[in-house]
PDB file of N, CA and C in Angstrom:
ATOM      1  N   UNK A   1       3.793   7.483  32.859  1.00  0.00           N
ATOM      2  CA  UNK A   1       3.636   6.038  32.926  1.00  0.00           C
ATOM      3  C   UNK A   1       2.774   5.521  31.775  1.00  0.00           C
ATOM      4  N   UNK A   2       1.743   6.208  31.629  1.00  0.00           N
ATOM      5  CA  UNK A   2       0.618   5.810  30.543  1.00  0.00           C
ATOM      6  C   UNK A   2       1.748   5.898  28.876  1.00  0.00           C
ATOM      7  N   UNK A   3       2.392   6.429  28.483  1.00  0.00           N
ATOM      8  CA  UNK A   3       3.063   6.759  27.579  1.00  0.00           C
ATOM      9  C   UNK A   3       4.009   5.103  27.359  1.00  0.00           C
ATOM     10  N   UNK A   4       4.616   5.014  28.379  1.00  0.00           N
ATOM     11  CA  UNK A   4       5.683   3.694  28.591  1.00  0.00           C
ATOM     12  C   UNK A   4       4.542   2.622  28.395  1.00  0.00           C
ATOM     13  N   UNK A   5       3.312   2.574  29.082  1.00  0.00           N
ATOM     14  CA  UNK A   5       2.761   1.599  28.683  1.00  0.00           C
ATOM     15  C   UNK A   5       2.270   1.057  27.032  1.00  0.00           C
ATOM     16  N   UNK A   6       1.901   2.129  26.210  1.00  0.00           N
ATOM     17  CA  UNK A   6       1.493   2.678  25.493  1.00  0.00           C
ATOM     18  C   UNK A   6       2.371   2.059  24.375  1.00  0.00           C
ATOM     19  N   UNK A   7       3.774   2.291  24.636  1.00  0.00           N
ATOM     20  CA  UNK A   7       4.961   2.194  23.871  1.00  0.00           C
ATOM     21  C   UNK A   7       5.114   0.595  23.857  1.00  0.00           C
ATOM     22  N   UNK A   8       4.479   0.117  25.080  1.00  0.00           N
ATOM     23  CA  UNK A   8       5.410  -1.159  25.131  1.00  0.00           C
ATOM     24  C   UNK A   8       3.776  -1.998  24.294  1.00  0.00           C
ATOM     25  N   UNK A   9       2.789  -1.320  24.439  1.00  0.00           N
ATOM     26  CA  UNK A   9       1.401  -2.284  23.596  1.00  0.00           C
ATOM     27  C   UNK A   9       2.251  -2.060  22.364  1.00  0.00           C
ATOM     28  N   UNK A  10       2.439  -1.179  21.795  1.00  0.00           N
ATOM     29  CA  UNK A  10       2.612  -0.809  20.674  1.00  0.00           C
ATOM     30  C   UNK A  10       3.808  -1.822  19.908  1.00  0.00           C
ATOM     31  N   UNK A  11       5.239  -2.103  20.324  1.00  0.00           N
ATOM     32  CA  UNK A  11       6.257  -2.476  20.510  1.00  0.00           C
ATOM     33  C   UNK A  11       5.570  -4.709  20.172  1.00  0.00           C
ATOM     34  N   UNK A  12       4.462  -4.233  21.011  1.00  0.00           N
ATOM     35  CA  UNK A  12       4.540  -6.173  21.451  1.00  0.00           C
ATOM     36  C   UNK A  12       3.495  -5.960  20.290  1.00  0.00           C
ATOM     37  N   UNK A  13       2.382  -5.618  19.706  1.00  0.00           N
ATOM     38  CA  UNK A  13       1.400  -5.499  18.616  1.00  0.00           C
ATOM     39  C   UNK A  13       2.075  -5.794  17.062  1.00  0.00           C
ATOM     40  N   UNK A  14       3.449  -5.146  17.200  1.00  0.00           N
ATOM     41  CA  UNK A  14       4.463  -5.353  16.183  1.00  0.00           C
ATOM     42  C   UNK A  14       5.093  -6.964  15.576  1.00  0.00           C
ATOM     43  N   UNK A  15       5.236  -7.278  17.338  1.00  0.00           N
ATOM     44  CA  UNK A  15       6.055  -8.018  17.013  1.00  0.00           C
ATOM     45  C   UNK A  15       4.914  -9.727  16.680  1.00  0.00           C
ATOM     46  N   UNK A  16       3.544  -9.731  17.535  1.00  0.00           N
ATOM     47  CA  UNK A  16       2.707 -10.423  17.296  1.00  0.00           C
ATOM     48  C   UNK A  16       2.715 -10.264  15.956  1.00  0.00           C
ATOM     49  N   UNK A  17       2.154  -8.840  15.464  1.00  0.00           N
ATOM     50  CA  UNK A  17       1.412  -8.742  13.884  1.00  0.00           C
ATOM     51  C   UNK A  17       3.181 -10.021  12.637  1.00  0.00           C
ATOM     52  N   UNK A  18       4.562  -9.341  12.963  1.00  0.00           N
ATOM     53  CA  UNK A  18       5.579 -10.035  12.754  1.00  0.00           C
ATOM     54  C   UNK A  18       5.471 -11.867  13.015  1.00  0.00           C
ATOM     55  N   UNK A  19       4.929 -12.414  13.859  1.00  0.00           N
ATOM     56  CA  UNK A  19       4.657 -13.820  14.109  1.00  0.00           C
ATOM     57  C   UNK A  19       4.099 -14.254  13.221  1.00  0.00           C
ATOM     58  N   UNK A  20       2.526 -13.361  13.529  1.00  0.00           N
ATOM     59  CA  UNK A  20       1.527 -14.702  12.415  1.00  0.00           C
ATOM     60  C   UNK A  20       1.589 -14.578  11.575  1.00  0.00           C
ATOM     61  N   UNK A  21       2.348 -14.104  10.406  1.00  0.00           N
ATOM     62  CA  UNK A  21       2.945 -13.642   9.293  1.00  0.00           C
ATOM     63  C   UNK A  21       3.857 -14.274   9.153  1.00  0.00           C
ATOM     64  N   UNK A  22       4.775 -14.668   9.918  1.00  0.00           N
ATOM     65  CA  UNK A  22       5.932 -15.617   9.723  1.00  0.00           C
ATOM     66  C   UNK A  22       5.066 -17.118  10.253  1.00  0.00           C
ATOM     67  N   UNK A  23       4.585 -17.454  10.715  1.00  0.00           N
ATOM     68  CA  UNK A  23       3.784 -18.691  10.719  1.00  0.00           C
ATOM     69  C   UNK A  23       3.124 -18.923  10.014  1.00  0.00           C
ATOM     70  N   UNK A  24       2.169 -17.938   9.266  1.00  0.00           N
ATOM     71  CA  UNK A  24       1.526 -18.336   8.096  1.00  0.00           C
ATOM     72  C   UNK A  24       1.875 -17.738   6.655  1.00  0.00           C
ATOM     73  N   UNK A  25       3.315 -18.312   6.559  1.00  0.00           N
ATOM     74  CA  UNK A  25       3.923 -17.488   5.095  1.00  0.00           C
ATOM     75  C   UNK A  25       2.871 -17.753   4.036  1.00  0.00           C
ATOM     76  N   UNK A  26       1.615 -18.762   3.635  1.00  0.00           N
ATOM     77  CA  UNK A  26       1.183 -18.667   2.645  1.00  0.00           C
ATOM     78  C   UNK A  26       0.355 -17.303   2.458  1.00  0.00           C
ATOM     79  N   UNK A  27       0.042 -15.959   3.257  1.00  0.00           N
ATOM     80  CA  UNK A  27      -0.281 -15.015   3.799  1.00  0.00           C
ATOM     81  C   UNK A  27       0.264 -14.050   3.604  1.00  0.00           C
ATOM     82  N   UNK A  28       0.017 -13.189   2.666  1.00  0.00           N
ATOM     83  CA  UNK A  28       0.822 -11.743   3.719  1.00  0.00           C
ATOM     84  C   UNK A  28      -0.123 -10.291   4.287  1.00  0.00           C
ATOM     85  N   UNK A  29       0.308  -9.753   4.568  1.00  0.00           N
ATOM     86  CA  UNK A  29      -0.094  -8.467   5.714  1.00  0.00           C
ATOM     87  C   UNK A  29      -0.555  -7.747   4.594  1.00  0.00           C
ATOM     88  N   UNK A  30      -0.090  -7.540   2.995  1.00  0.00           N
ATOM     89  CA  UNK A  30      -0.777  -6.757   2.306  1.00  0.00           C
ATOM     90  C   UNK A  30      -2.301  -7.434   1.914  1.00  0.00           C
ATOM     91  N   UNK A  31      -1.804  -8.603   1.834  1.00  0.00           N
ATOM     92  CA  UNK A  31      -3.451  -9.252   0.868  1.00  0.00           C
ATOM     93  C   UNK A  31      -4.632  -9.417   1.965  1.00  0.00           C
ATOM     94  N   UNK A  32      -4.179  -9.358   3.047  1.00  0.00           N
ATOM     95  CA  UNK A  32      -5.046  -9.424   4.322  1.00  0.00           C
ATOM     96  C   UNK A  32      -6.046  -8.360   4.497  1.00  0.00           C
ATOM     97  N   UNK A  33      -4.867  -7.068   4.562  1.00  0.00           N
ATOM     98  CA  UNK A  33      -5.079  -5.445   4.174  1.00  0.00           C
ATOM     99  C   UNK A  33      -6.488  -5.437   3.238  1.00  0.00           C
ATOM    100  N   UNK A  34      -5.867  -5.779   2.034  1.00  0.00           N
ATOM    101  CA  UNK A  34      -6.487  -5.659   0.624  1.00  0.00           C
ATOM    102  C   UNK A  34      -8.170  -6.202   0.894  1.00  0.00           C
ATOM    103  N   UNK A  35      -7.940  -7.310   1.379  1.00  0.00           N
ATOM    104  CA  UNK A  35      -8.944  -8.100   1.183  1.00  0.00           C
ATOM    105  C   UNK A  35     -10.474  -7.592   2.611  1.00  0.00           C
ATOM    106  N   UNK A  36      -9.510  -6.896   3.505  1.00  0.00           N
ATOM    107  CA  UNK A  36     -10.486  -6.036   4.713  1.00  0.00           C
ATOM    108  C   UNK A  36     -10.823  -5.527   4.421  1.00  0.00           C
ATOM    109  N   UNK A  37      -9.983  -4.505   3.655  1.00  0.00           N
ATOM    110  CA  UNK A  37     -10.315  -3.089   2.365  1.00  0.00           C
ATOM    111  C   UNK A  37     -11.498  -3.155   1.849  1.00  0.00           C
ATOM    112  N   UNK A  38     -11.887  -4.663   0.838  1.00  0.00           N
ATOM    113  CA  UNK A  38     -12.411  -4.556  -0.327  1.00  0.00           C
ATOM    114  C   UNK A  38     -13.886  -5.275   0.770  1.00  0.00           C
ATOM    115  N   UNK A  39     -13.520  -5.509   2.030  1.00  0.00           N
ATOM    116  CA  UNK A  39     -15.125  -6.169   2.246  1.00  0.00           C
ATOM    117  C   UNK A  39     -15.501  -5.144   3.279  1.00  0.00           C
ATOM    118  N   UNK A  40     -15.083  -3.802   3.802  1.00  0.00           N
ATOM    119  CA  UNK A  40     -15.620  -2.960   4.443  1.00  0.00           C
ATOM    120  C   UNK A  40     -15.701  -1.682   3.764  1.00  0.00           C
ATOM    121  N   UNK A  41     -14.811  -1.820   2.316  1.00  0.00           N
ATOM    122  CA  UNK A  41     -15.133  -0.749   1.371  1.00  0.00           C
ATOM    123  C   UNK A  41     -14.204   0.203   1.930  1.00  0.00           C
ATOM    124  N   UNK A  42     -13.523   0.554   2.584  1.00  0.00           N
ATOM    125  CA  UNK A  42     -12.970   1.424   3.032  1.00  0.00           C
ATOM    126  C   UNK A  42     -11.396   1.425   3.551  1.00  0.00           C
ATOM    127  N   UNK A  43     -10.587   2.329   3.957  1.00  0.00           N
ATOM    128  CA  UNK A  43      -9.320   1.907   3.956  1.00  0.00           C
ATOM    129  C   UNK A  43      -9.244   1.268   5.754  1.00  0.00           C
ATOM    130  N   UNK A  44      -8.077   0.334   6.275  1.00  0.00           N
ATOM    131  CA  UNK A  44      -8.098   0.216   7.486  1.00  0.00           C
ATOM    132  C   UNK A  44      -6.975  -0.175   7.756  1.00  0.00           C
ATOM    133  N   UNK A  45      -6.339  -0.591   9.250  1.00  0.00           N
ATOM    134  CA  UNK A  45      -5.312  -0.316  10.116  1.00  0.00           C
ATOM    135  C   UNK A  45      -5.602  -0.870  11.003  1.00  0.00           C
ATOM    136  N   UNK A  46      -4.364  -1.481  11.420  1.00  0.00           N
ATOM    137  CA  UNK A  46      -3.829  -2.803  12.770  1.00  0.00           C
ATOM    138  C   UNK A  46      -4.818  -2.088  13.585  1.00  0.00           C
ATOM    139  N   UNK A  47      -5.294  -3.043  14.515  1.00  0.00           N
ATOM    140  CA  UNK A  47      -5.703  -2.434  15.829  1.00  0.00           C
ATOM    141  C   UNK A  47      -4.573  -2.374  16.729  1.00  0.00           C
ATOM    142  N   UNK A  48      -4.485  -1.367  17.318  1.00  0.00           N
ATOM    143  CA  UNK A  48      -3.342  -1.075  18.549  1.00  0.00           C
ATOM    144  C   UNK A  48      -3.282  -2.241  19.376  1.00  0.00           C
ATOM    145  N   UNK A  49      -4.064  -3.270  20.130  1.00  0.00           N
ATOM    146  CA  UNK A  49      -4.205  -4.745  20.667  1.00  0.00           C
ATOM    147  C   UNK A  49      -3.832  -6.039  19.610  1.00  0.00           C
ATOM    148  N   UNK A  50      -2.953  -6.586  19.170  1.00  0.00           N
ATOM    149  CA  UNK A  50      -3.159  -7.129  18.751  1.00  0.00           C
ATOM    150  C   UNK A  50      -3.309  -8.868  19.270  1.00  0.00           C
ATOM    151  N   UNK A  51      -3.982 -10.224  18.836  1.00  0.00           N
ATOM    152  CA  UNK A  51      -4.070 -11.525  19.591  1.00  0.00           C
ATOM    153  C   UNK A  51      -2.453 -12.130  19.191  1.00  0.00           C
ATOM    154  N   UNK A  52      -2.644 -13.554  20.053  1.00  0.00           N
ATOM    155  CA  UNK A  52      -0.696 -14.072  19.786  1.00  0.00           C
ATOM    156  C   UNK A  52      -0.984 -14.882  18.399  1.00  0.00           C
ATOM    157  N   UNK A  53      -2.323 -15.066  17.991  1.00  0.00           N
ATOM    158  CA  UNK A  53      -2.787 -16.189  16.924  1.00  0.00           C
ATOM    159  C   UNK A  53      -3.584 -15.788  15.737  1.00  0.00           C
ATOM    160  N   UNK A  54      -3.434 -14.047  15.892  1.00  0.00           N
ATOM    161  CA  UNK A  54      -4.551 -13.639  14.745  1.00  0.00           C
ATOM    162  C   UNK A  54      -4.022 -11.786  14.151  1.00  0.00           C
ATOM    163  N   UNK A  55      -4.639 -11.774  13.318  1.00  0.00           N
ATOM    164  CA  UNK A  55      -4.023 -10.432  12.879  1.00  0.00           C
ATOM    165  C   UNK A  55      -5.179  -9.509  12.285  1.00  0.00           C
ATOM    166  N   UNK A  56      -5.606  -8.953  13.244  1.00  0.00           N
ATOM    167  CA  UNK A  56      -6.645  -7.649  13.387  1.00  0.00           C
ATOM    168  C   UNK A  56      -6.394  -6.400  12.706  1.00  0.00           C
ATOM    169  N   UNK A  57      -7.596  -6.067  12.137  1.00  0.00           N
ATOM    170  CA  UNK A  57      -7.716  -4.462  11.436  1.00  0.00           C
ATOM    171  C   UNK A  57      -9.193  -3.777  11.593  1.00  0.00           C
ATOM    172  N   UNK A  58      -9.132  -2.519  12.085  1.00  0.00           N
ATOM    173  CA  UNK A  58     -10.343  -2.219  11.788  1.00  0.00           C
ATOM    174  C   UNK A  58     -10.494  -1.069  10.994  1.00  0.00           C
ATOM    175  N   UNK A  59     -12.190  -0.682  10.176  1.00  0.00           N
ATOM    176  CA  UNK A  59     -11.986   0.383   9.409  1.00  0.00           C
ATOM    177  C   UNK A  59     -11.784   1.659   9.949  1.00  0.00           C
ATOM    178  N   UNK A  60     -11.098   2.553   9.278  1.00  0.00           N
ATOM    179  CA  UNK A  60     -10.741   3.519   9.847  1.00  0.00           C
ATOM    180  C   UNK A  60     -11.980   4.912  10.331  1.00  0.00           C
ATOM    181  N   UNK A  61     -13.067   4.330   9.770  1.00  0.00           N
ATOM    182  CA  UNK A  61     -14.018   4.909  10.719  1.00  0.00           C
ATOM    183  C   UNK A  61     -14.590   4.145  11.700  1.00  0.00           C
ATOM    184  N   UNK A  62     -13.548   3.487  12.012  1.00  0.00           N
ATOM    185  CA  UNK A  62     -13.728   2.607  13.460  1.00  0.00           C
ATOM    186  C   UNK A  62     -15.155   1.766  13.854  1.00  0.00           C
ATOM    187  N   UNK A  63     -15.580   1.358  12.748  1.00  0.00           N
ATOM    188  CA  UNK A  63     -16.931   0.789  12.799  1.00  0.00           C
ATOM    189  C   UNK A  63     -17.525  -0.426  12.686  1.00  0.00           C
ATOM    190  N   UNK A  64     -16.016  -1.395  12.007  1.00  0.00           N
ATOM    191  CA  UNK A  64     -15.881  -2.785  11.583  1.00  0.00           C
ATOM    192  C   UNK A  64     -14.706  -3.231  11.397  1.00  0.00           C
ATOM    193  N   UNK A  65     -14.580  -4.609  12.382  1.00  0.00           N
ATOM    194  CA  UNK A  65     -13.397  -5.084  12.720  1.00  0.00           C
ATOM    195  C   UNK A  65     -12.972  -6.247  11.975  1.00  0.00           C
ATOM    196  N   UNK A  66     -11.902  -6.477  11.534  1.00  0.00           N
ATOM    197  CA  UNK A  66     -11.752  -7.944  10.514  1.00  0.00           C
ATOM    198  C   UNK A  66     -10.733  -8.656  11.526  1.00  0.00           C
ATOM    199  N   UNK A  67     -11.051  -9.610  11.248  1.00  0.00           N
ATOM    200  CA  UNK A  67      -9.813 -10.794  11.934  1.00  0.00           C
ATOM    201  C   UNK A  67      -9.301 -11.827  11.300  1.00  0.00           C
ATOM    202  N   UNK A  68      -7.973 -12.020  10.638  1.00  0.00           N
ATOM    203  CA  UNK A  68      -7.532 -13.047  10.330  1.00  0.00           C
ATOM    204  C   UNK A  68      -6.991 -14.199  11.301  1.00  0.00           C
ATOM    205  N   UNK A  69      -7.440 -15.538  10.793  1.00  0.00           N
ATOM    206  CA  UNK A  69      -6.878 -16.417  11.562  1.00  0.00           C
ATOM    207  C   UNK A  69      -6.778 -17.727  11.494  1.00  0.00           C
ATOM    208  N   UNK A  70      -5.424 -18.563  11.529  1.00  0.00           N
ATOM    209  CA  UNK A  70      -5.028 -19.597  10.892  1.00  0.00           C
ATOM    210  C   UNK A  70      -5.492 -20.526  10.942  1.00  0.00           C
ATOM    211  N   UNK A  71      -6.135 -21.626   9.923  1.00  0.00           N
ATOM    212  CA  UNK A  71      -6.652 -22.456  10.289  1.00  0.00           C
ATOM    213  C   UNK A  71      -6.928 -23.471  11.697  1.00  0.00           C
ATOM    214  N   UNK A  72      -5.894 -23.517  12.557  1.00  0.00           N
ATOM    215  CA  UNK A  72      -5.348 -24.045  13.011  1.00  0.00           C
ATOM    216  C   UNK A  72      -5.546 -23.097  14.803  1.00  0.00           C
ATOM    217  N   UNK A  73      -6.216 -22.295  14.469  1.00  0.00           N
ATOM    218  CA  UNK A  73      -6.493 -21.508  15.661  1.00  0.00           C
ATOM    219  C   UNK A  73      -7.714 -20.930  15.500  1.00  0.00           C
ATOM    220  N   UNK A  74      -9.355 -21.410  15.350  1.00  0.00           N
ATOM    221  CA  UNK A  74     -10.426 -20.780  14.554  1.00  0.00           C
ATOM    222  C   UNK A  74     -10.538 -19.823  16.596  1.00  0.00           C
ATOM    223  N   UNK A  75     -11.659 -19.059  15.753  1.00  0.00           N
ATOM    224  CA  UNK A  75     -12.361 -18.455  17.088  1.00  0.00           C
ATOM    225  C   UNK A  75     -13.165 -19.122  17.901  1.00  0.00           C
ATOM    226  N   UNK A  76     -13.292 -18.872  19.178  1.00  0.00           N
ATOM    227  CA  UNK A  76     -13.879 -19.364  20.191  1.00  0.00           C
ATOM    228  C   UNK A  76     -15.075 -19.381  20.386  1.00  0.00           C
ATOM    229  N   UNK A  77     -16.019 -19.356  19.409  1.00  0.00           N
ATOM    230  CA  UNK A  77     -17.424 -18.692  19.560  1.00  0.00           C
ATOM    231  C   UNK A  77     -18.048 -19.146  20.733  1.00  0.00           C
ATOM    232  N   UNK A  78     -17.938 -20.297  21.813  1.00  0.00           N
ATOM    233  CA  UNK A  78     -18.678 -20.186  23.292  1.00  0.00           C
ATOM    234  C   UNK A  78     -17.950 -19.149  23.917  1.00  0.00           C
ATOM    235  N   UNK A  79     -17.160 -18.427  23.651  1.00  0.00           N
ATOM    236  CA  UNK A  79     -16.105 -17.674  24.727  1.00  0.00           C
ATOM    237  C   UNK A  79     -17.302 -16.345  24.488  1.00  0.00           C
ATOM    238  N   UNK A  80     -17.307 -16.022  23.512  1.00  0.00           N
ATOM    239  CA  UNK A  80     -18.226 -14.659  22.744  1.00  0.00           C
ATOM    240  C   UNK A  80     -19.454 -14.750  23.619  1.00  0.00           C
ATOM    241  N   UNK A  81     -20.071 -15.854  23.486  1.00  0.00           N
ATOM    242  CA  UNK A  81     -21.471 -15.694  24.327  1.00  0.00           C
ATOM    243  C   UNK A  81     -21.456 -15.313  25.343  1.00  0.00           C
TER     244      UNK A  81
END
């Protein structure tokens, strides 16, 4: 069961990361990449969760998380507190 679930995060993470990329064509998935890259110094990768409005990476020593996100959808910072 854990496997099917697993498959189907994975499956819907795709198709989110596919959205906000097509909603925000002035954007793409490499310069996003690039630009996480160059401010955590290190290489990084989708998080397995991804949001319906934002497009997440963290470094691959799992230590710092980046979040892109469209003007038009900023973060919630009372939600955080």
């Amino acid at each position: 069961m854990g496997d099917i679930i697993a498959a189907s995060i994975a499956r819907l993470s795709k198709v989110q990361i596919a959205t906000f990329f097509s909603n925000n064509a002035s954007v793409t998935r490499r310069r996003c990449d690039q630009e996480a890259e160059r401010l955590v110094r290190m290489s990084v990768h989708p998080t397995s969760v991804q949001g319906g409005t934002s497009y997440t990476v963290v470094s691959d020593d799992e230590t710092r998380v980046i979040q892109f996100r469209s003007d038009n959808s900023p973060l919630d910072m009372p939600i955080l507190e």
